[in-house]
Protein backbone atom coordinates (compact mmCIF):
# COMPACT_ATOMS: atom_id res chain seq x y z
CA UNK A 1 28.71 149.72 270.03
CA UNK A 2 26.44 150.42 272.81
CA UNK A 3 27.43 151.47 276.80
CA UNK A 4 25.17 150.22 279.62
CA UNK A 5 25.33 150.07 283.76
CA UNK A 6 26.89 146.89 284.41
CA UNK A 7 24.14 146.86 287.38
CA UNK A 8 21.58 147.61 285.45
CA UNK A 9 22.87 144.97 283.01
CA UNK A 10 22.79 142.57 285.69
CA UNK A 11 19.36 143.33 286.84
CA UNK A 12 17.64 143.42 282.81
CA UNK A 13 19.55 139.70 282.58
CA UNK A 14 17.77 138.22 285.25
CA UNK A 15 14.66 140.09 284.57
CA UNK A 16 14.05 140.08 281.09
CA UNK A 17 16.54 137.77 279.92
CA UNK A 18 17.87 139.98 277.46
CA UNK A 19 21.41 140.75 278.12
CA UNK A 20 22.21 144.47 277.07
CA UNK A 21 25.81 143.85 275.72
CA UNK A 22 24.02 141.98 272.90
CA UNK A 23 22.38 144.80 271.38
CA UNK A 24 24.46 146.93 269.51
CA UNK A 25 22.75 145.36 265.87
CA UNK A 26 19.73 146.70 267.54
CA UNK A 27 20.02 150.11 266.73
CA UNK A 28 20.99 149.27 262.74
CA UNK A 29 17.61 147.93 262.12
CA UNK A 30 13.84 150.10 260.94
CA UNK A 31 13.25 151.56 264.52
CA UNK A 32 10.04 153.18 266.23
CA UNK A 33 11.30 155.95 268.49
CA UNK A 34 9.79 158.32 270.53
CA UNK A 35 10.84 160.43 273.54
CA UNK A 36 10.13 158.95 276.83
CA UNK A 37 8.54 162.22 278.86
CA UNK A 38 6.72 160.15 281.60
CA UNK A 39 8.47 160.99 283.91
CA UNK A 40 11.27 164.24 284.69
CA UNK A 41 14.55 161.93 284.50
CA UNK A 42 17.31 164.57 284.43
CA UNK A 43 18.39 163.56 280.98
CA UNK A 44 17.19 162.84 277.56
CA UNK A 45 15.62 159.19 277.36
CA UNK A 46 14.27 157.49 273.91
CA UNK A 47 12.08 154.53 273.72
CA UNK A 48 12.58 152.26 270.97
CA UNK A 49 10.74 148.96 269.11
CA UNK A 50 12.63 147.19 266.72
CA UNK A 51 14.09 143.76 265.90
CA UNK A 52 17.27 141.58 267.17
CA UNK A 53 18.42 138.49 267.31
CA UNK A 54 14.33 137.18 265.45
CA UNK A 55 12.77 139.05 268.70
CA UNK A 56 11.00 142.42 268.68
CA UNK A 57 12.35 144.52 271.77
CA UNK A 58 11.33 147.68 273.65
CA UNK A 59 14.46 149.44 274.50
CA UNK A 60 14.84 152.29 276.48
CA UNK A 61 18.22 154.68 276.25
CA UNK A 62 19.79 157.40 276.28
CA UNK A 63 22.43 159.52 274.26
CA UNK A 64 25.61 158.56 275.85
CA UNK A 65 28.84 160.99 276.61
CA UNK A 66 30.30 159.89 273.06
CA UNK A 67 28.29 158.78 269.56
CA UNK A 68 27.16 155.60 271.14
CA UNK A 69 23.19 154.47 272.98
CA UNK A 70 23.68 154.23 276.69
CA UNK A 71 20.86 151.55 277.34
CA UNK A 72 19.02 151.85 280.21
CA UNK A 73 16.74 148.66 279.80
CA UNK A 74 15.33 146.10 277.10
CA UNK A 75 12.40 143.34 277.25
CA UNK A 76 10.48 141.68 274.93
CA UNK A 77 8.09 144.16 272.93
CA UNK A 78 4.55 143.84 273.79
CA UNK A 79 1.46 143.39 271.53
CA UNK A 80 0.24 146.87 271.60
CA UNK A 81 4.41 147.80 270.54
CA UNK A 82 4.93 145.12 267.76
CA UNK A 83 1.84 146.43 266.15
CA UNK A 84 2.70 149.93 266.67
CA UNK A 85 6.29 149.02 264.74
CA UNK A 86 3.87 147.31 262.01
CA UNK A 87 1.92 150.25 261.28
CA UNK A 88 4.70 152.83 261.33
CA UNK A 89 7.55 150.58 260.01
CA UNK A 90 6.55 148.32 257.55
């Protein structure tokens, strides 16, 4: 299970075309995480590559209040990311 801003679910749909209520498998799979420290957000974020659905995604998220990701955005992974998942992950 995953939570998400139904907004910001909205907005990654027509964006990325990834819809963010499809990726709970996401998180079950070999992941490349790191903390996402560009920026000071006011909370904890995590940027992950890893597969779903035969597609290699960039995920960004959060801890959530309970166990579960709160995902703030996904897109399609991009060369310099699906090699960076092949070096670390294979």
């Amino acid at each position: 299970m995953v939570t998400f801003d139904e907004t910001k679910r909205q907005a990654n749909i027509a964006k990325h075309g990834i819809d963010l209520a499809a990726l709970p498998g996401f998180f079950d799979g070999d992941l490349l995480t790191r903390e996402d420290a560009r920026e000071a957000y006011g909370e904890l974020r995590f940027q992950s590559i890893g597969w779903h659905a035969g597609e290699m995604l960039f995920v960004v998220w959060t801890p959530g209040d309970d166990e579960w990701p709160h995902i703030i955005s996904a897109r399609k992974a991009e060369k310099h990311e699906r090699e960076a998942w092949a070096r670390f992950c294979k």
